[in-house]
Protein backbone atom coordinates (compact mmCIF):
# COMPACT_ATOMS: atom_id res chain seq x y z
CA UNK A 1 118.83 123.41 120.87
CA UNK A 2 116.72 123.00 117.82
CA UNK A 3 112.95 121.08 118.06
CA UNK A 4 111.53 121.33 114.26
CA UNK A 5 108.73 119.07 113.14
CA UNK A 6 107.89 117.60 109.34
CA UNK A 7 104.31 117.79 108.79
CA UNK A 8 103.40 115.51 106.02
CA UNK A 9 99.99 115.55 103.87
CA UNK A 10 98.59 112.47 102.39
CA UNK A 11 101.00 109.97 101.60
CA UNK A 12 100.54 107.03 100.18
CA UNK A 13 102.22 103.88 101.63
CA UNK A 14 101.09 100.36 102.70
CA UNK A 15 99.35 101.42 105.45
CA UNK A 16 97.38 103.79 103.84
CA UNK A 17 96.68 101.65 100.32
CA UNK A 18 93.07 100.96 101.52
CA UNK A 19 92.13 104.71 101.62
CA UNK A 20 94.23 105.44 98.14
CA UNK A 21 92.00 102.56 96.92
CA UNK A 22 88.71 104.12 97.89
CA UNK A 23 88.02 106.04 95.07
CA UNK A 24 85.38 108.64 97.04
CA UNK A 25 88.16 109.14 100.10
CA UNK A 26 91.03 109.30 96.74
CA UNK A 27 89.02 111.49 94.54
CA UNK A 28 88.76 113.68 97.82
CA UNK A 29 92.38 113.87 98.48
CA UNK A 30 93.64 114.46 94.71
CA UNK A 31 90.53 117.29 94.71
CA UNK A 32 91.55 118.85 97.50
CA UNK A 33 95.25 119.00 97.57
CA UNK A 34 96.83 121.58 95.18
CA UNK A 35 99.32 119.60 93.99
CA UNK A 36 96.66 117.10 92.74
CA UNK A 37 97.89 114.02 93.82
CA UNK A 38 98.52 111.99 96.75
CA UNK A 39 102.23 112.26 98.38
CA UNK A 40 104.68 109.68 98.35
CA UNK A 41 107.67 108.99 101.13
CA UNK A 42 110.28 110.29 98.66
CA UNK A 43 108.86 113.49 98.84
CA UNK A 44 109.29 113.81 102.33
CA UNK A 45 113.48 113.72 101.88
CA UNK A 46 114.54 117.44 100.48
CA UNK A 47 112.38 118.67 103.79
CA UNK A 48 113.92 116.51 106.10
CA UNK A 49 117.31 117.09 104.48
CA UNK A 50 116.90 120.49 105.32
CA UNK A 51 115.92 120.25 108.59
CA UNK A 52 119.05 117.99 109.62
CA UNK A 53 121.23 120.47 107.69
CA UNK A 54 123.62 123.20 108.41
CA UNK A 55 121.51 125.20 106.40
CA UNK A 56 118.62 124.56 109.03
CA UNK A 57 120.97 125.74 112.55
CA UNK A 58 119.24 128.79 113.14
CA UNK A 59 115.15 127.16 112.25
CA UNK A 60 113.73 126.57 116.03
CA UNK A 61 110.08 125.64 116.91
CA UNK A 62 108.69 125.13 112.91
CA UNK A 63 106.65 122.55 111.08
CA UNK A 64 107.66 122.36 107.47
CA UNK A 65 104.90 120.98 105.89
CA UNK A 66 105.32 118.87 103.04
CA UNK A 67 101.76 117.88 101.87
CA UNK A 68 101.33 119.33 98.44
CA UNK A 69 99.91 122.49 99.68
CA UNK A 70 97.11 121.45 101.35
CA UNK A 71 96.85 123.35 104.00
CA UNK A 72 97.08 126.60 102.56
CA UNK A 73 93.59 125.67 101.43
CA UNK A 74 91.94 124.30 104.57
């Protein structure tokens, strides 16, 4: 059995328009996260590809995180 998790960064969707908006809380994000921008959902799909892939059958018990390498700097 296989229990793998995708841990996303900031993306930006509906939901989270009003905080994108903000330019303080944007600024923030874009500042923060290497990648220098704010994710969107499309950047989610090569992770989660790999996850549900044969290529993934022996990854057990990991968080891929896709958030533009944010957390390597938190």
């Amino acid at each position: 059995m296989q229990v793998n998790g995708l841990g996303p960064g900031y993306i930006e969707t509906e939901l989270t328009r009003p905080l994108v908006e903000d330019e303080e809380f944007g600024s923030w994000v874009r500042g923060r996260t290497p990648a220098g921008r704010w994710g969107r959902t499309e950047d989610l799909v090569g992770g989660l590809l790999f996850l549900v892939s044969p290529a993934a059958d022996f990854v057990s018990g990991q968080v891929l995180y896709v958030d533009g390498g944010m957390t390597s700097v938190l």
